[in-house]
N, C-alpha and C. Protein backbone atom coordinates (compact mmCIF):
# COMPACT_ATOMS: atom_id res chain seq x y z
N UNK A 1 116.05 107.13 120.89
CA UNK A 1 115.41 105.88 121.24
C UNK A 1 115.87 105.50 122.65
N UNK A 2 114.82 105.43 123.09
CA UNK A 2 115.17 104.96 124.84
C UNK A 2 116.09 103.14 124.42
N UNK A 3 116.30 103.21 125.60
CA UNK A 3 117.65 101.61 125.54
C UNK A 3 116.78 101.14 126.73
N UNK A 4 116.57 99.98 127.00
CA UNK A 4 116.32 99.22 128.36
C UNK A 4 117.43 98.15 128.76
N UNK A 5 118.47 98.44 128.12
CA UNK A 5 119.77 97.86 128.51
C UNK A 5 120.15 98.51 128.98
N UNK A 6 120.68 98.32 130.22
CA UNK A 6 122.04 99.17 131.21
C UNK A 6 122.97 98.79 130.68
N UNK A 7 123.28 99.89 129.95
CA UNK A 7 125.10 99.69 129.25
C UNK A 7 126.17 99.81 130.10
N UNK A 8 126.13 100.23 131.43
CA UNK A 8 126.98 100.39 132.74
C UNK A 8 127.20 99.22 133.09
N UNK A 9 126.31 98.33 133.10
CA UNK A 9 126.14 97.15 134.24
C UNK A 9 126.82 96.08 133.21
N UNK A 10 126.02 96.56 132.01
CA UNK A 10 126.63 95.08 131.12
C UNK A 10 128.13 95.62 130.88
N UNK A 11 128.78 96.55 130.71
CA UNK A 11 130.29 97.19 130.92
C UNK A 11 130.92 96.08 132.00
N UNK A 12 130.39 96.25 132.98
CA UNK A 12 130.74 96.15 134.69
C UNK A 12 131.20 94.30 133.95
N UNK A 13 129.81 93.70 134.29
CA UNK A 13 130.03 92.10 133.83
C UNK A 13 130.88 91.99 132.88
N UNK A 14 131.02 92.43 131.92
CA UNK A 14 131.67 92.10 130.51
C UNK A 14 133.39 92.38 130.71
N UNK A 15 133.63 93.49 131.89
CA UNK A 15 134.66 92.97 132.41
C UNK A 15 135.31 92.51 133.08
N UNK A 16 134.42 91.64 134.01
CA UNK A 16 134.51 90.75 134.84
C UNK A 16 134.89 89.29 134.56
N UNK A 17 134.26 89.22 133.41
CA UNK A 17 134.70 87.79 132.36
C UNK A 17 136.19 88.04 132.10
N UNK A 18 136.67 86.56 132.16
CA UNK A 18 138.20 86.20 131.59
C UNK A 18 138.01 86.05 130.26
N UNK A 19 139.15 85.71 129.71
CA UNK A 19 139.16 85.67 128.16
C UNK A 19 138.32 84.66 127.43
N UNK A 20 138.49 83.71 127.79
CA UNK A 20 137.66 82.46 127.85
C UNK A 20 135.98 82.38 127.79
N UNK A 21 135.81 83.47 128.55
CA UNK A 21 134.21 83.81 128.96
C UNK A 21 133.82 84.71 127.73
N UNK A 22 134.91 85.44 127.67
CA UNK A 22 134.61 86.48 125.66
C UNK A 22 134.65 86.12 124.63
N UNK A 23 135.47 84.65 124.62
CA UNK A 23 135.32 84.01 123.66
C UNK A 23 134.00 83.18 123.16
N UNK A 24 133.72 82.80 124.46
CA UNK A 24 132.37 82.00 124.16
C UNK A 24 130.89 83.03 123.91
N UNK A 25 131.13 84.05 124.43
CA UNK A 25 130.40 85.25 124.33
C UNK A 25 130.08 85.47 123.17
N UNK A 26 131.60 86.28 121.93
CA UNK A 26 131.63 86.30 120.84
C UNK A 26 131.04 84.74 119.98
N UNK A 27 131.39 83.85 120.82
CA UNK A 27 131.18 82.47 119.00
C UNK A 27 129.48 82.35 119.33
N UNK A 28 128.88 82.69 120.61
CA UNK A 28 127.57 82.92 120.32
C UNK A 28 126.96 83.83 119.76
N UNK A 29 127.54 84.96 119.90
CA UNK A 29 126.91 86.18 119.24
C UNK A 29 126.94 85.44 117.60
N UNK A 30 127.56 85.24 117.38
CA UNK A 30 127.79 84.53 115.70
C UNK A 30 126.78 83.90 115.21
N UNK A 31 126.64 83.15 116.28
CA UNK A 31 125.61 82.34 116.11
C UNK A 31 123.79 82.83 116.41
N UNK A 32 124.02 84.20 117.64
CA UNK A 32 122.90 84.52 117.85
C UNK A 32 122.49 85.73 116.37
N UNK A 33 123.80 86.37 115.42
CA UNK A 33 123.40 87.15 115.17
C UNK A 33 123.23 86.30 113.13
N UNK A 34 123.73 85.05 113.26
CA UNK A 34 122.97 84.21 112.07
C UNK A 34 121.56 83.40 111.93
N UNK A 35 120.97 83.92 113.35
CA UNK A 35 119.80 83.35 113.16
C UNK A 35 119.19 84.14 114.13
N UNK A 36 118.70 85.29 113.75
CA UNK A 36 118.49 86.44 114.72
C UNK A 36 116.75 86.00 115.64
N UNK A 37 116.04 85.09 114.23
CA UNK A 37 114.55 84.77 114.89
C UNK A 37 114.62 83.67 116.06
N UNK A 38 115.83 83.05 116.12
CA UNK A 38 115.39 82.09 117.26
C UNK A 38 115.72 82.49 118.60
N UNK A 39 116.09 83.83 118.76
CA UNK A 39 117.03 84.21 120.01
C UNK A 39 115.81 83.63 121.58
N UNK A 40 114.77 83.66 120.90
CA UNK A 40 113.53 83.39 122.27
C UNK A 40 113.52 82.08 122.82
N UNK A 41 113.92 80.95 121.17
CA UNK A 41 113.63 79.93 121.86
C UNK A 41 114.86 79.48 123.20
N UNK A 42 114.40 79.65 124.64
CA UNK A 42 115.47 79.02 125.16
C UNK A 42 116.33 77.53 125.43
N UNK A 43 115.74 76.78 124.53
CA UNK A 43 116.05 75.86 124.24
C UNK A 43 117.03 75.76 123.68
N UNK A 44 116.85 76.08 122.04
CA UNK A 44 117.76 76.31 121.48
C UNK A 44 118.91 77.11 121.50
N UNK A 45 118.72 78.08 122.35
CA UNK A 45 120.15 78.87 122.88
C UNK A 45 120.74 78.13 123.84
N UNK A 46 120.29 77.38 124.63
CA UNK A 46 121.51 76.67 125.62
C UNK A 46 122.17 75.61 124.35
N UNK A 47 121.28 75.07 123.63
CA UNK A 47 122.29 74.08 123.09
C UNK A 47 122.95 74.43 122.23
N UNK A 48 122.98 75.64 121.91
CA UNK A 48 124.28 76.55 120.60
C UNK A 48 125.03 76.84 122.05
N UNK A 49 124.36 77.72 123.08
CA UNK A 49 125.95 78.34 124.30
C UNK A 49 126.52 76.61 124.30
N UNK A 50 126.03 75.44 124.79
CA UNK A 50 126.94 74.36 124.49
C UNK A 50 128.19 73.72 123.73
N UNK A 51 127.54 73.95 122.33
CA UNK A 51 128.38 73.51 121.62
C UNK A 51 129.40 74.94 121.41
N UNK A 52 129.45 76.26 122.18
CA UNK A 52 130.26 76.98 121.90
C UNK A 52 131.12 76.81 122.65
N UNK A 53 130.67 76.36 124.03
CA UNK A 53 131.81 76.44 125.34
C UNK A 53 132.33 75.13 124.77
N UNK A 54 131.39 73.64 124.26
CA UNK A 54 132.70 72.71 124.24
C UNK A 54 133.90 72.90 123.08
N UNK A 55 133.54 74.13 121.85
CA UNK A 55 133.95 74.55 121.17
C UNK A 55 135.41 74.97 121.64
N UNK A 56 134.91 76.08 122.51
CA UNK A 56 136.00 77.01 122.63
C UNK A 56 136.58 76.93 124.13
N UNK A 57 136.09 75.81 124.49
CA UNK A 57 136.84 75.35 125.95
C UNK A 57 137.80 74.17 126.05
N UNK A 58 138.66 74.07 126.84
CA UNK A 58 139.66 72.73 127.32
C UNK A 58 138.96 71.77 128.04
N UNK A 59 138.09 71.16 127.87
CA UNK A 59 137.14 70.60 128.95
C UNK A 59 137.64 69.15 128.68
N UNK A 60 137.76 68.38 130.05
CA UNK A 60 138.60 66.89 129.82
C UNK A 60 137.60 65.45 129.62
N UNK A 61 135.95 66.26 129.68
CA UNK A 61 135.08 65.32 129.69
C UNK A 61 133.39 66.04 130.08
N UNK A 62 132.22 65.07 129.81
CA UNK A 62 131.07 65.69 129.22
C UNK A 62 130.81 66.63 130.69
N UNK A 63 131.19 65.70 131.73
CA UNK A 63 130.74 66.11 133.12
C UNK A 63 130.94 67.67 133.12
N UNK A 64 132.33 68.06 132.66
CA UNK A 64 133.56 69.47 133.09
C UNK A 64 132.51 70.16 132.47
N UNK A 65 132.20 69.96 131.08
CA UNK A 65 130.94 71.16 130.61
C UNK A 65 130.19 71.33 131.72
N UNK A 66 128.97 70.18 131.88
CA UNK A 66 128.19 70.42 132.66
C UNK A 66 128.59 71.28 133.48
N UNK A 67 129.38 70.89 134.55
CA UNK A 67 129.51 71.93 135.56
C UNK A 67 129.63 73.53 135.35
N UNK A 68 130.33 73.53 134.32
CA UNK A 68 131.15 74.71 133.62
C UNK A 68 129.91 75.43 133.46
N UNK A 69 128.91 74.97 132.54
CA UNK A 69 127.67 75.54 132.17
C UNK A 69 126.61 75.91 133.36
N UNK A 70 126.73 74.77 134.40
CA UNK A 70 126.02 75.61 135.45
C UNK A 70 126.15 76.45 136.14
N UNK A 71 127.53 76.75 136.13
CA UNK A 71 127.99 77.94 137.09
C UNK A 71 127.79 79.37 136.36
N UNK A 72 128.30 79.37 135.09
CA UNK A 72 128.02 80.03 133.86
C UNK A 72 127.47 80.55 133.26
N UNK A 73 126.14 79.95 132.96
CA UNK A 73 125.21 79.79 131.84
C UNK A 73 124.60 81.31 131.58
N UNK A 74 124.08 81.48 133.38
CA UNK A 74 123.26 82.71 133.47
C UNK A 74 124.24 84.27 132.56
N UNK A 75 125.59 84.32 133.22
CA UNK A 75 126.23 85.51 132.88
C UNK A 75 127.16 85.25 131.21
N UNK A 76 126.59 84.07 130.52
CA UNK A 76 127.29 83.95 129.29
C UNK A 76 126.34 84.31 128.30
N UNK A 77 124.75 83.90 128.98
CA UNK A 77 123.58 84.03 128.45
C UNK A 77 123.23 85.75 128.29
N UNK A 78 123.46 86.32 129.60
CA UNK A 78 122.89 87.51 129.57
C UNK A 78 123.69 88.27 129.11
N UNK A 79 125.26 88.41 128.74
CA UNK A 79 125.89 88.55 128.42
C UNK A 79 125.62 88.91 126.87
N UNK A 80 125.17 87.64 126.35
CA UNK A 80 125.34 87.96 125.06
C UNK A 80 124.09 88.26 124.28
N UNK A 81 122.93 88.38 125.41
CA UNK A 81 121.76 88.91 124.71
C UNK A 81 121.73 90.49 124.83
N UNK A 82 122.68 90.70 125.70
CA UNK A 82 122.40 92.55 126.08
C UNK A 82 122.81 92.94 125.19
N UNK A 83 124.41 91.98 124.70
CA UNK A 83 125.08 92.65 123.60
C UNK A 83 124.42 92.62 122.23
N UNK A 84 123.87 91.71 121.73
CA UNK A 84 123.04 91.78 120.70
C UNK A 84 121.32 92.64 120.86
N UNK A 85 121.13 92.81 121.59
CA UNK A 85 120.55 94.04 121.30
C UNK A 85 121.03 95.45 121.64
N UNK A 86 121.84 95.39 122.12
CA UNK A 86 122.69 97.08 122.27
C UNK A 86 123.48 97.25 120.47
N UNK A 87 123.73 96.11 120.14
CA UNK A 87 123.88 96.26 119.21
C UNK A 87 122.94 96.70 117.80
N UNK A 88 121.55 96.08 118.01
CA UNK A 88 120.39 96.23 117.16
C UNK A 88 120.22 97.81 117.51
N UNK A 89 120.22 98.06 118.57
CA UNK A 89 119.71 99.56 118.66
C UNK A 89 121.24 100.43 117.97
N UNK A 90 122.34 100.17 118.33
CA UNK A 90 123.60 100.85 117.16
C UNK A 90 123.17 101.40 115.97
N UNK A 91 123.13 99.73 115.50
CA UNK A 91 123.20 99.96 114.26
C UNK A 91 121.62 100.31 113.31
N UNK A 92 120.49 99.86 114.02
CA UNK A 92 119.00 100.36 113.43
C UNK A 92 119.12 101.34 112.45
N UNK A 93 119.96 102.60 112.72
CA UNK A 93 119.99 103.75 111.58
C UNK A 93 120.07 103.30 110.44
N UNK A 94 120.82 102.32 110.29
CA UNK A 94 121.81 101.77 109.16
C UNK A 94 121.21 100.55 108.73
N UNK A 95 120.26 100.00 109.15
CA UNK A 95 119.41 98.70 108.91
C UNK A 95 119.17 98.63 107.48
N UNK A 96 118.25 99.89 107.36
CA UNK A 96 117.80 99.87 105.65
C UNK A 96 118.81 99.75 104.60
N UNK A 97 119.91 100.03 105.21
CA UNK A 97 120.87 99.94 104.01
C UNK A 97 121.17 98.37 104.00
N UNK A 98 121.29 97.80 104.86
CA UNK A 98 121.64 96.14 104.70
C UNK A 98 122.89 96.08 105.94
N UNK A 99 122.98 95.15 106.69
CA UNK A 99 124.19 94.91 107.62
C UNK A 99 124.52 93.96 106.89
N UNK A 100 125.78 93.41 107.31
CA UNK A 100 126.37 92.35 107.01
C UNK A 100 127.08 91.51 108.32
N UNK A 101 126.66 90.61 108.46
CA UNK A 101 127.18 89.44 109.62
C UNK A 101 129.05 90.62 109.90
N UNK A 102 129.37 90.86 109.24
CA UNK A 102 131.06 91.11 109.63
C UNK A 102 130.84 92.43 110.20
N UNK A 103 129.38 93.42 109.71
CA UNK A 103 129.37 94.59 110.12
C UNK A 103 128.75 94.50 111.65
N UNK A 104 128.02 93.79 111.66
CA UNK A 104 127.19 93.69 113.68
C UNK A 104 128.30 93.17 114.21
N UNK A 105 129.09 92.03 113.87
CA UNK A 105 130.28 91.31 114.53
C UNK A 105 130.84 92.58 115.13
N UNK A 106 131.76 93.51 114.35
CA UNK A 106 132.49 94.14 114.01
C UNK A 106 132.41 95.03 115.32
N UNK A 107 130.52 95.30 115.46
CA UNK A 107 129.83 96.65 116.48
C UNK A 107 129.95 95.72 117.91
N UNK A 108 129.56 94.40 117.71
CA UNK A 108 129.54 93.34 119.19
C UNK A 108 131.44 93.48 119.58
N UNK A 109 132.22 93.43 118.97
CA UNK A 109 133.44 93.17 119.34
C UNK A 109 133.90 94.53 120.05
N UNK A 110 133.07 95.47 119.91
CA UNK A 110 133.29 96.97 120.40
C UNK A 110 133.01 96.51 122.03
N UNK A 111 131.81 95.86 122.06
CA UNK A 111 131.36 95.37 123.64
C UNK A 111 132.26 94.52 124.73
N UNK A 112 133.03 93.73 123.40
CA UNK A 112 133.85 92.86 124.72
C UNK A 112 135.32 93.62 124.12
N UNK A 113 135.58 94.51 123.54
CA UNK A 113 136.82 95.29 124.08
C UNK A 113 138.22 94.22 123.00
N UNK A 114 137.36 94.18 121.80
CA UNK A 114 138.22 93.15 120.79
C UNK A 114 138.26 93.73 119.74
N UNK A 115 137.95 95.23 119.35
CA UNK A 115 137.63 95.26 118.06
C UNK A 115 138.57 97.18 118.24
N UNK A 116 139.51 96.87 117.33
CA UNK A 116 140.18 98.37 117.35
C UNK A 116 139.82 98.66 115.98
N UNK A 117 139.16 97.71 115.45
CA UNK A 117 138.72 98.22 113.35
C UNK A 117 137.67 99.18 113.68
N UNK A 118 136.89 98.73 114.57
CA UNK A 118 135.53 99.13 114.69
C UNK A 118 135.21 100.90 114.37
N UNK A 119 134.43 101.42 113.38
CA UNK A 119 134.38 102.41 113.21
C UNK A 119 133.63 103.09 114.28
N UNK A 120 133.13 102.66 115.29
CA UNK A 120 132.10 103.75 116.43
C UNK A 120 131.96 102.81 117.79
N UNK A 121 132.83 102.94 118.74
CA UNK A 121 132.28 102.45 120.00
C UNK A 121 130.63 102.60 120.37
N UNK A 122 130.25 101.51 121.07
CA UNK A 122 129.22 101.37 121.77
C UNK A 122 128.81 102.84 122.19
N UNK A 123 127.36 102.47 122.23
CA UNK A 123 126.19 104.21 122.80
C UNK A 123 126.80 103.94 124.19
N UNK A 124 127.18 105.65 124.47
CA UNK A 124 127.11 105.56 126.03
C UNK A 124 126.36 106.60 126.33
């Protein structure tokens, strides 16, 4: 199956992010990969990446998001859509049998370099 993800590039970014930036990465993927039909609306994905960064950030007030999110948004966003579908294409073999939220987690945590359980690194 051809990929139209550059797994190089999203490598490159993904380690360019601080810890902070993987964290919010991962609590979206969670969220992108429990409600896999809304990933289009972009609406609704800024306001889940929101409540993840004020989640999983130190922020001292509404403004600090804001900013945080504008500088952000683009490489937290793209970030975590490459990874969820580099991940769909992983695991597809294995679809029919059933995934489980802990099993895609498990394949996404291979991407940001968090997951030593993981039975199969990312396609290269």
């Amino acid at each position: 199956m051809a990929s139209g993800i550059d797994r190089e590039a999203l490598a490159m970014s993904l380690a360019r992010m601080d810890p902070q930036q993987h964290k919010i990465v991962g609590g979206l993927l969670v969220v992108l990969f429990r409600h896999p039909t809304k990933i289009h609306d972009r609406e609704w994905l800024l306001e889940q990446l929101t409540e993840v960064v004020v989640l999983a950030g130190d922020f001292e007030n509404p403004e600090a998001v804001q900013d945080y999110l504008k500088t952000e948004v683009d490489g937290l966003l793209n970030g975590a859509m490459r990874i969820f579908g580099c991940v769909g294409e992983d695991l597809a073999p294995r679809a029919a049998e059933g995934l489980t939220l802990e099993a895609v987690m498990l394949q996404a945590l291979t991407y940001l370099g968090q997951s030593e359980a993981a039975p199969k690194g990312p396609k290269g």
